[in-house]
Protein backbone atom coordinates (compact mmCIF):
# COMPACT_ATOMS: atom_id res chain seq x y z
CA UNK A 1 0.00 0.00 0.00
CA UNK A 2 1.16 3.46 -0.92
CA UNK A 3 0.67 6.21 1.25
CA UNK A 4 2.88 8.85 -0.06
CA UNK A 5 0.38 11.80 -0.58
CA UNK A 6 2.13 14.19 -4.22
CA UNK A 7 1.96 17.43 -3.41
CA UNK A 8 0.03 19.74 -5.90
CA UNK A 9 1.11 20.79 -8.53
CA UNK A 10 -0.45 24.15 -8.89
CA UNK A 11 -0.09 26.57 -5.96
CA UNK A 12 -2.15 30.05 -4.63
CA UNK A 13 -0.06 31.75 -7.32
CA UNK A 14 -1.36 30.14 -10.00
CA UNK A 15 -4.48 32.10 -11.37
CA UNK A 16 -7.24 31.43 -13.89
CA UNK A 17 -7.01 32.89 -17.25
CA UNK A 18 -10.60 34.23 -17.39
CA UNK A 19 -10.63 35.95 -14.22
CA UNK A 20 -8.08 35.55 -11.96
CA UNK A 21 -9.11 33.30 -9.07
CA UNK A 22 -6.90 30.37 -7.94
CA UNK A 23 -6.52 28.12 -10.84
CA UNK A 24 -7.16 23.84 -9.89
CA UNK A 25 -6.84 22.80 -13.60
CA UNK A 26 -4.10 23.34 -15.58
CA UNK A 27 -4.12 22.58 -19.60
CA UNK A 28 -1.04 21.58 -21.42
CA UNK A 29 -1.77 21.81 -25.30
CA UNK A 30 -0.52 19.99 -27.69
CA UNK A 31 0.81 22.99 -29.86
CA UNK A 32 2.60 24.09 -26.90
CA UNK A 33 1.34 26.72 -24.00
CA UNK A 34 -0.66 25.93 -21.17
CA UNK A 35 -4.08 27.53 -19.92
CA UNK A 36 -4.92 27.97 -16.26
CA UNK A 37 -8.64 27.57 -15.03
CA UNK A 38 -10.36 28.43 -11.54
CA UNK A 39 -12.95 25.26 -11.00
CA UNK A 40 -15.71 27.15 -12.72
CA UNK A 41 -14.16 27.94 -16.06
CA UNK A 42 -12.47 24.54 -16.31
CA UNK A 43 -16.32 23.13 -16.18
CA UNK A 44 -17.58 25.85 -18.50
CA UNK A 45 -14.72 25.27 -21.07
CA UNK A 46 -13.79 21.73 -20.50
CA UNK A 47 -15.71 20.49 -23.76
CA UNK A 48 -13.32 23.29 -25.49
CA UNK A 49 -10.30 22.24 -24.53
CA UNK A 50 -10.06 18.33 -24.07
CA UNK A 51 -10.09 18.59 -28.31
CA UNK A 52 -6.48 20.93 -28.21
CA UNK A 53 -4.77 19.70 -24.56
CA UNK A 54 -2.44 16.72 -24.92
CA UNK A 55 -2.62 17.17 -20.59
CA UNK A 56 -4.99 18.40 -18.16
CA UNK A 57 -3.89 18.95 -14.39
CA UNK A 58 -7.21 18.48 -12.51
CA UNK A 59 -6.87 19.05 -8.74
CA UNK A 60 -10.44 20.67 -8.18
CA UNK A 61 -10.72 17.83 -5.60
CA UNK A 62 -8.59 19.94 -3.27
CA UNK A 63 -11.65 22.63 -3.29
CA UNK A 64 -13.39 19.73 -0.59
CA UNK A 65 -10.56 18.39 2.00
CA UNK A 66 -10.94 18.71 5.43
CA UNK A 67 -7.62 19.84 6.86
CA UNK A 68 -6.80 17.29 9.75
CA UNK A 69 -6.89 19.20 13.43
CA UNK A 70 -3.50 20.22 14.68
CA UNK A 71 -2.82 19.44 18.51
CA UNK A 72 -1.06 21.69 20.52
């Protein structure tokens, strides 16, 4: 069993291309470039670009964890 958690790949500085929120989906295209998407634009473009992306970086999931309680 593998427990090693990956650490994301995109970070707060990472922002959407339509209007500047964090970005959770990243789009690598096959003619080169990348776009950035907040959650909502990468569901209101996604039929768009799966046709042009040879890779898409999905880590809306991270939108619903529930940090774990630190002790003291």
């Amino acid at each position: 069993m593998n427990l090693t958690l990956e650490a994301p790949r995109l970070t707060a500085h990472d922002r959407c291309d339509r209007c500047g929120a964090q970005a959770y989906v990243q789009v690598l295209l096959e003619a080169g470039g990348e776009l950035m998407f907040c959650a909502h634009h990468a569901r209101a473009h996604q039929e768009a670009f799966t046709s042009v992306a040879s890779e898409v970086i999905d880590e809306t999931e991270r939108l619903h964890l529930k940090p774990e309680p630190v002790e003291d």
